[in-house]
C-alpha atoms as a PDB file:
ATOM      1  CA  UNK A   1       0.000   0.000   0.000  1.00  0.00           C
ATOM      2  CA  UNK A   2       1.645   3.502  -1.149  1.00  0.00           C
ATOM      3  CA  UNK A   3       1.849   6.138   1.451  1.00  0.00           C
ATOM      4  CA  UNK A   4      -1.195   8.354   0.992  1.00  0.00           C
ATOM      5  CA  UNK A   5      -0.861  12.700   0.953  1.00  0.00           C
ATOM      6  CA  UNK A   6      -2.742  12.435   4.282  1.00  0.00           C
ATOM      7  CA  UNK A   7       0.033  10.953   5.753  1.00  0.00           C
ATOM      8  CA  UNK A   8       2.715  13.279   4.553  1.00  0.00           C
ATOM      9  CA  UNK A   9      -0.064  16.434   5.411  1.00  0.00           C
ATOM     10  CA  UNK A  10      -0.468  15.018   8.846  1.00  0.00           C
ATOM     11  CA  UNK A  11       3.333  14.510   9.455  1.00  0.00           C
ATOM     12  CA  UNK A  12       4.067  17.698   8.209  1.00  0.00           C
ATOM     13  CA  UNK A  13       1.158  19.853  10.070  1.00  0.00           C
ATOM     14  CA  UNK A  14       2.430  17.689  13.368  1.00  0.00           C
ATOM     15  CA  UNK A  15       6.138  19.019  12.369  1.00  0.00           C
ATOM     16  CA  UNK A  16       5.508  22.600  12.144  1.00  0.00           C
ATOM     17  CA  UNK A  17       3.120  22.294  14.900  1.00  0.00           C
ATOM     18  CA  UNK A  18       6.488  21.668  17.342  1.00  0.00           C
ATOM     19  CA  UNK A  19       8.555  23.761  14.897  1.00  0.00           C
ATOM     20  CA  UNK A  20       7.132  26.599  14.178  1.00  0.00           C
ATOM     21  CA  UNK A  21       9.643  28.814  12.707  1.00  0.00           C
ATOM     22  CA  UNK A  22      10.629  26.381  10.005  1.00  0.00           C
ATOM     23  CA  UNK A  23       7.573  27.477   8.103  1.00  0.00           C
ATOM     24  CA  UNK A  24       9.040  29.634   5.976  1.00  0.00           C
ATOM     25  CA  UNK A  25      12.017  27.170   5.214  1.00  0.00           C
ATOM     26  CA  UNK A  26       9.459  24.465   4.131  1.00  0.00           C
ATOM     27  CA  UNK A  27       6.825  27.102   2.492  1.00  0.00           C
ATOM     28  CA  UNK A  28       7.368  25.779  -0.820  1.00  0.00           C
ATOM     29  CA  UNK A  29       5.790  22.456   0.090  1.00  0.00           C
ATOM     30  CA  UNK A  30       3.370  23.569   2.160  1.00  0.00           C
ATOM     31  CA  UNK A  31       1.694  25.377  -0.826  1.00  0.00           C
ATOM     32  CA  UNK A  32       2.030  22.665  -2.762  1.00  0.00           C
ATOM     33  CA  UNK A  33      -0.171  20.832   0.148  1.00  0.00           C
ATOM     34  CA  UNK A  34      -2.276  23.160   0.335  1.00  0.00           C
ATOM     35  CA  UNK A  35      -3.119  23.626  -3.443  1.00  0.00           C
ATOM     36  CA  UNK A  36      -3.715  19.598  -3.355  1.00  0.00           C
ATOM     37  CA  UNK A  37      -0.835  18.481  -5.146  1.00  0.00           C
ATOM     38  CA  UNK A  38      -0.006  14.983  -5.020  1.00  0.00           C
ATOM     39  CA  UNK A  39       3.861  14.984  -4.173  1.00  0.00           C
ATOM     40  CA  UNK A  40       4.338  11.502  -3.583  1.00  0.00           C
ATOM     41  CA  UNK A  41       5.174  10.123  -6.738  1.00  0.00           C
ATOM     42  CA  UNK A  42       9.039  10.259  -8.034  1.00  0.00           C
ATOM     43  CA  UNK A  43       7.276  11.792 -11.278  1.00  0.00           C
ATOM     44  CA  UNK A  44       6.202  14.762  -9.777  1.00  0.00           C
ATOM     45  CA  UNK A  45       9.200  17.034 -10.805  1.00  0.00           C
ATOM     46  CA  UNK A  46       8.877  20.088  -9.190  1.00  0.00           C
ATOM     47  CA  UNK A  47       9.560  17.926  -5.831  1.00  0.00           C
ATOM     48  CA  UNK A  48       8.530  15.200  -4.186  1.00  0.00           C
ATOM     49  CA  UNK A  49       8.473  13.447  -0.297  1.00  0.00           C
ATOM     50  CA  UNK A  50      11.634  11.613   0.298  1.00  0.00           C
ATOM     51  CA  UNK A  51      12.524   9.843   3.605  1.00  0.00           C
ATOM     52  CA  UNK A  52      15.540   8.951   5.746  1.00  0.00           C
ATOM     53  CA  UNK A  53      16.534   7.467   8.567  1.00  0.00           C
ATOM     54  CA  UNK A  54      19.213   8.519  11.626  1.00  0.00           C
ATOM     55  CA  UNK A  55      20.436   4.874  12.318  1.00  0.00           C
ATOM     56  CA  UNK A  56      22.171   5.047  16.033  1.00  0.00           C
ATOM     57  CA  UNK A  57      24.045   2.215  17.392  1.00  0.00           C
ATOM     58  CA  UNK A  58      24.155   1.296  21.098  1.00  0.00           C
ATOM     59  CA  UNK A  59      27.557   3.364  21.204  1.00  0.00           C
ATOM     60  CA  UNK A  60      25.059   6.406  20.186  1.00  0.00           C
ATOM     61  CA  UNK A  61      26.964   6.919  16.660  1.00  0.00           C
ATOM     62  CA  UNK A  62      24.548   7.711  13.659  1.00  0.00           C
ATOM     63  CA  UNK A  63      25.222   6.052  10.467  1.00  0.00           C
ATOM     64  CA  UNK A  64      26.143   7.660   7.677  1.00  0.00           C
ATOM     65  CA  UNK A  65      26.324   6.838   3.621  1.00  0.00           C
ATOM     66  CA  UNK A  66      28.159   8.746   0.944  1.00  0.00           C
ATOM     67  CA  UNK A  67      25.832   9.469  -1.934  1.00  0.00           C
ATOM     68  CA  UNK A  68      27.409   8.585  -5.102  1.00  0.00           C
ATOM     69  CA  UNK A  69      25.149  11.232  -7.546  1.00  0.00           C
ATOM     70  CA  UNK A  70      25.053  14.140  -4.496  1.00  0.00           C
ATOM     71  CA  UNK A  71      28.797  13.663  -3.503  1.00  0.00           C
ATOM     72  CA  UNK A  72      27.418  14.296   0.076  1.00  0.00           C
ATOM     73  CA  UNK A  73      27.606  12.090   3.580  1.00  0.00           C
ATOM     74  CA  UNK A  74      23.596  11.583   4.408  1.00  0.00           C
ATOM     75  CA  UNK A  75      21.595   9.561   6.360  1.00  0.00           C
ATOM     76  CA  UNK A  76      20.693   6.576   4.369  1.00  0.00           C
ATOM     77  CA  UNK A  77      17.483   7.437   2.351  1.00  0.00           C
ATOM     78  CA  UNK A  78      15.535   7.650  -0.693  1.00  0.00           C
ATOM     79  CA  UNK A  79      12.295   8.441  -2.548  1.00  0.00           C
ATOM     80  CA  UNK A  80       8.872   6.669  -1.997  1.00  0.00           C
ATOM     81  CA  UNK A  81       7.554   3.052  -3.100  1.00  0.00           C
ATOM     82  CA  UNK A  82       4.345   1.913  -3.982  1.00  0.00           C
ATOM     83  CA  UNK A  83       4.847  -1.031  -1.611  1.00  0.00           C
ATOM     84  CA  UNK A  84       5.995   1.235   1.466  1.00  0.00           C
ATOM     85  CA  UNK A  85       2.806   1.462   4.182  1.00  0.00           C
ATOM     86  CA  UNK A  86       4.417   4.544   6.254  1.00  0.00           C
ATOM     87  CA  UNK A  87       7.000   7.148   5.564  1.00  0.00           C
ATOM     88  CA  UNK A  88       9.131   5.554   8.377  1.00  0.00           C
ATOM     89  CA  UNK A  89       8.042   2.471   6.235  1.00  0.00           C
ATOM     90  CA  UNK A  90       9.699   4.387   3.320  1.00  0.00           C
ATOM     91  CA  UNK A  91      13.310   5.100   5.617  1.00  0.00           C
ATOM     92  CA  UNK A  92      13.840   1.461   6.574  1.00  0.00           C
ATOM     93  CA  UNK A  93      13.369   0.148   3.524  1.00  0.00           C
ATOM     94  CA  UNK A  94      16.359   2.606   2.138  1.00  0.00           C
ATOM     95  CA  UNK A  95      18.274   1.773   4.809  1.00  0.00           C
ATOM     96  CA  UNK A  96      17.972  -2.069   4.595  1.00  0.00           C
ATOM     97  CA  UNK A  97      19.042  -1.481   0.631  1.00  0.00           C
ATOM     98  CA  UNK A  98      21.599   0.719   1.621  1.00  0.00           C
ATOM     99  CA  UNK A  99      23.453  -1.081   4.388  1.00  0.00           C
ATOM    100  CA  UNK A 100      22.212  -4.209   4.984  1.00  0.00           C
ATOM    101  CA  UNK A 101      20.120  -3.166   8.146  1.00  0.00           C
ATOM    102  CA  UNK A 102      16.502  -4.920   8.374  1.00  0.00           C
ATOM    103  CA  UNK A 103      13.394  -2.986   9.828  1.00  0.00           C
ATOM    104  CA  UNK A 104      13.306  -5.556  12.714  1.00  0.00           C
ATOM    105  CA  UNK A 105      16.755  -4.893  13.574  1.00  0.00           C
ATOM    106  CA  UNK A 106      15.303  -1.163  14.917  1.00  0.00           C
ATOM    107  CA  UNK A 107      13.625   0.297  17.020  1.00  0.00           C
ATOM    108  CA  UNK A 108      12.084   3.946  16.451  1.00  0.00           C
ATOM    109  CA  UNK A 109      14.013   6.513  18.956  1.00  0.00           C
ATOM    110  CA  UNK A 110      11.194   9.381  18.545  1.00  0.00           C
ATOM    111  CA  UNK A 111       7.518   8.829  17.774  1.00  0.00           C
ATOM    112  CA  UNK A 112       7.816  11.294  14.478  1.00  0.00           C
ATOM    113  CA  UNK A 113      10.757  12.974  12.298  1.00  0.00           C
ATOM    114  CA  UNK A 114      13.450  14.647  14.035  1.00  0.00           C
ATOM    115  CA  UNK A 115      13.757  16.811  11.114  1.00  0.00           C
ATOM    116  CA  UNK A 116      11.867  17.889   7.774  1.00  0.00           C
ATOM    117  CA  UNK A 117      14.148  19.572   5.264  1.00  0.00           C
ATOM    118  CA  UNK A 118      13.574  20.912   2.041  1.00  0.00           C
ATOM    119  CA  UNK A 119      16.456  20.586  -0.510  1.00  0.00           C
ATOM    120  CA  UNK A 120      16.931  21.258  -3.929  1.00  0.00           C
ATOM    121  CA  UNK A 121      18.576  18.338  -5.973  1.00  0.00           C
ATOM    122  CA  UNK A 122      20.269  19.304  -9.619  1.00  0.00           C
ATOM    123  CA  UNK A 123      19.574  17.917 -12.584  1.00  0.00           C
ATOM    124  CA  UNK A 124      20.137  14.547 -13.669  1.00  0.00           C
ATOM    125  CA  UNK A 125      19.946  14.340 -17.539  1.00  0.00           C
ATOM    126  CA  UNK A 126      21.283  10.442 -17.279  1.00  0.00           C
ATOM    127  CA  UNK A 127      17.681   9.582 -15.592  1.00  0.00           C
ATOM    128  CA  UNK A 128      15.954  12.733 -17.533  1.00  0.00           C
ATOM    129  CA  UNK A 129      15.329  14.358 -13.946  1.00  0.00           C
ATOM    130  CA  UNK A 130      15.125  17.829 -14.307  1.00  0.00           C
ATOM    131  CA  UNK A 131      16.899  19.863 -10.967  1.00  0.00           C
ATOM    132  CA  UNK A 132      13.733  19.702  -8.488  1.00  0.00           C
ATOM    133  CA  UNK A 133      13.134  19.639  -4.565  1.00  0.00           C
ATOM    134  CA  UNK A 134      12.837  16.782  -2.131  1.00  0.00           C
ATOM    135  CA  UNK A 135      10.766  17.191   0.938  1.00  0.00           C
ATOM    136  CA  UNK A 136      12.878  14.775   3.281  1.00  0.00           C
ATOM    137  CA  UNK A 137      10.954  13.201   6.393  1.00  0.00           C
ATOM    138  CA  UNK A 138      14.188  12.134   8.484  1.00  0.00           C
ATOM    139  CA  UNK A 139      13.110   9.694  11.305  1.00  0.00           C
ATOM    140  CA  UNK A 140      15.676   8.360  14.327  1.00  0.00           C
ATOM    141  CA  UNK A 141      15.852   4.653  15.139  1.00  0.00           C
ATOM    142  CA  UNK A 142      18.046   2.571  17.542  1.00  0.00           C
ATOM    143  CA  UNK A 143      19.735  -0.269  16.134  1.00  0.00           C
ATOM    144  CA  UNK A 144      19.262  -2.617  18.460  1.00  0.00           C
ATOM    145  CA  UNK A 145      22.428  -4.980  18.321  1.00  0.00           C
ATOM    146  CA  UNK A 146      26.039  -4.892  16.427  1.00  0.00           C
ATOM    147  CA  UNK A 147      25.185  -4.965  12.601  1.00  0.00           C
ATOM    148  CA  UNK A 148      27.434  -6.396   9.675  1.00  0.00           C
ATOM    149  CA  UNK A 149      26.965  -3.501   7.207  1.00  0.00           C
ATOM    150  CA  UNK A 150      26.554  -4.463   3.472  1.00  0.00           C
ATOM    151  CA  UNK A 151      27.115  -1.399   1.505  1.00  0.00           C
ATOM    152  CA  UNK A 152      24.859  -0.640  -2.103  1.00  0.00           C
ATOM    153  CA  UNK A 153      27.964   0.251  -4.339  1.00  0.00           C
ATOM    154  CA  UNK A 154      25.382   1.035  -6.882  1.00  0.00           C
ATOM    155  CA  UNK A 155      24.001   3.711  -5.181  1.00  0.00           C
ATOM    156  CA  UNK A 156      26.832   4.836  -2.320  1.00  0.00           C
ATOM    157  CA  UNK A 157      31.037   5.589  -2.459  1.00  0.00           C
ATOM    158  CA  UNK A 158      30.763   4.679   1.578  1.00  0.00           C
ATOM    159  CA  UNK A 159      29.549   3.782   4.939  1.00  0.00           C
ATOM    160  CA  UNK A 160      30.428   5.159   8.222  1.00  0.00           C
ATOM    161  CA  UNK A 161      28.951   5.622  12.137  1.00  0.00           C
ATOM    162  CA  UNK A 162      29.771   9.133  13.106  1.00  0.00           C
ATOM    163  CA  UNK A 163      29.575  10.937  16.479  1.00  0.00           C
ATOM    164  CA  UNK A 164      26.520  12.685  16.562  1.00  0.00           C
ATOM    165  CA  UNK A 165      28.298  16.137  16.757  1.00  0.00           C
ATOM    166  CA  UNK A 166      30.269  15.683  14.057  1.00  0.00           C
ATOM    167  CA  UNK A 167      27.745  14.404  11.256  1.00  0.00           C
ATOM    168  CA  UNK A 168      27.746  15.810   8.175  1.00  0.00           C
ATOM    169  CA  UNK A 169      23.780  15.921   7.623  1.00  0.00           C
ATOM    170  CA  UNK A 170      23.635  19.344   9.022  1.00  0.00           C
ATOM    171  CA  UNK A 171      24.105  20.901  12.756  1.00  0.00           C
ATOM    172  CA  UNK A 172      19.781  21.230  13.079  1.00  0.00           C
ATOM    173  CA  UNK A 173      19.921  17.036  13.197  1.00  0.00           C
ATOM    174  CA  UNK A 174      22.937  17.059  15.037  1.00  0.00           C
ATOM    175  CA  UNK A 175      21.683  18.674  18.156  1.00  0.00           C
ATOM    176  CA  UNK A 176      17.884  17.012  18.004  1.00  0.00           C
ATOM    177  CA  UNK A 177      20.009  13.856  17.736  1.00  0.00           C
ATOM    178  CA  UNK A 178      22.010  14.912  20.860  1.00  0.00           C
ATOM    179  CA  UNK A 179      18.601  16.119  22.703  1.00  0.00           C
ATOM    180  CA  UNK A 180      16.779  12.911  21.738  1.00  0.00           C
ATOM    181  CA  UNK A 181      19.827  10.783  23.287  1.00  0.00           C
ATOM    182  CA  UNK A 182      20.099  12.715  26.025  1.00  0.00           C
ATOM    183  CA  UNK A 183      24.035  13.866  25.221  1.00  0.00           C
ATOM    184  CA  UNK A 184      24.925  17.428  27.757  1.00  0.00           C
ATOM    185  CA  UNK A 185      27.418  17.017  25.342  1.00  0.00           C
ATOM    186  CA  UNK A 186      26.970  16.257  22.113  1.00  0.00           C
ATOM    187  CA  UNK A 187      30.437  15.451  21.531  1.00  0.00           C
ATOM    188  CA  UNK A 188      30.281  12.807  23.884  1.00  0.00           C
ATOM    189  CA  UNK A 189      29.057   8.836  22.848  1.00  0.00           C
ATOM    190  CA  UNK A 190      26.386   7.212  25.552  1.00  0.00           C
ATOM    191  CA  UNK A 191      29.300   4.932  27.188  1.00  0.00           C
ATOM    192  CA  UNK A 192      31.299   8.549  27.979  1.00  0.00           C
ATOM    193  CA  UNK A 193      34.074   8.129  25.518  1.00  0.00           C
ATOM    194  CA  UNK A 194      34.310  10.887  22.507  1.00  0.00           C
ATOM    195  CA  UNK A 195      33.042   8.803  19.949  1.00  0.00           C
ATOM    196  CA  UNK A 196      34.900   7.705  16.540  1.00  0.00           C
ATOM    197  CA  UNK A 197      33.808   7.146  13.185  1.00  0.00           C
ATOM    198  CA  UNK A 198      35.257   4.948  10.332  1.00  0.00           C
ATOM    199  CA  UNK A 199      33.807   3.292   7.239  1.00  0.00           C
END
């Protein structure tokens, strides 16, 4: 079952509801919302919902992919399927293609996104994408035991756990990450040691 536009609507009313002053950053999809656009599909070209997921191990590092097209570190995420039933649905599956982590291997660490973010993506002539905007619904989930990652080469250039202070995704995530774990300081991992990453 594809995730409907009242799910994204909801999510994204709930979001601004505890974030108010993001409005403005997201007001590009919010009209699109609110003049009933379906933004779902990957074929909607002006933008679309995409979701990701900040994977935390029991060391409280966050896991991190290099995107091979965007030349970027990112959560591991991706664009919607028609057989994904949520958009958290939506961020485990593109992390269990990306790394090798299953959905049962997590366990959600907040009950919505931690962040919404609305980025533009350039063009992609390859695919005959023209440049457009993703609306990205970034959830947080524990992993709940030591994983054996297994990289996508197709898709990613690397894999890595970072401290949560020093991911690359963007200093916003960083210190909801840190809040959500419960970090004074977000430099420092859950056991107390300043944490390391390494792909």
């Amino acid at each position: 079952m594809a995730v409907a536009m009242r799910e994204v609507q909801e999510a994204l009313l709930a979001y601004l509801a505890a974030y108010p002053d993001e409005l403005q950053d997201l007001e590009i999809a919010v009209r699109a919302l609110l003049d009933g656009v379906d933004i779902t599909p990957r074929s909607h070209f002006q933008g679309h919902v995409t979701c990701s997921v900040a994977a935390i191990n029991p060391s409280g590092l966050m896991l991190e992919v290099h995107h091979r097209f965007l030349n970027l570190w990112l959560p591991p995420g991706g664009h919607l399927d028609p057989c994904d039933g949520s958009l958290l649905d939506a961020g485990l599956r593109e992390l269990c293609e990306e790394t090798g982590i299953r959905p049962a291997d997590t366990s959600p660490a907040a009950a919505g996104p931690v962040e919404v973010l609305l980025g533009d993506v350039p063009a992609r002539p390859s695919r005959d994408e023209p440049a457009h905007w993703h609306l990205d619904f970034a959830f947080a989930v524990h992993v709940d035991a030591a994983q054996t990652l297994r990289p996508d080469i197709s898709e990613i250039n690397g894999i890595r756990w970072t401290p949560v202070h020093a991911i690359k995704a963007g200093e916003r995530l960083s210190g909801r990450l840190a809040a959500l774990l419960g970090y004074s300081d977000p430099g420092v991992t859950v056991d107390g040691s300043a944490g390391a990453g390494g792909l």
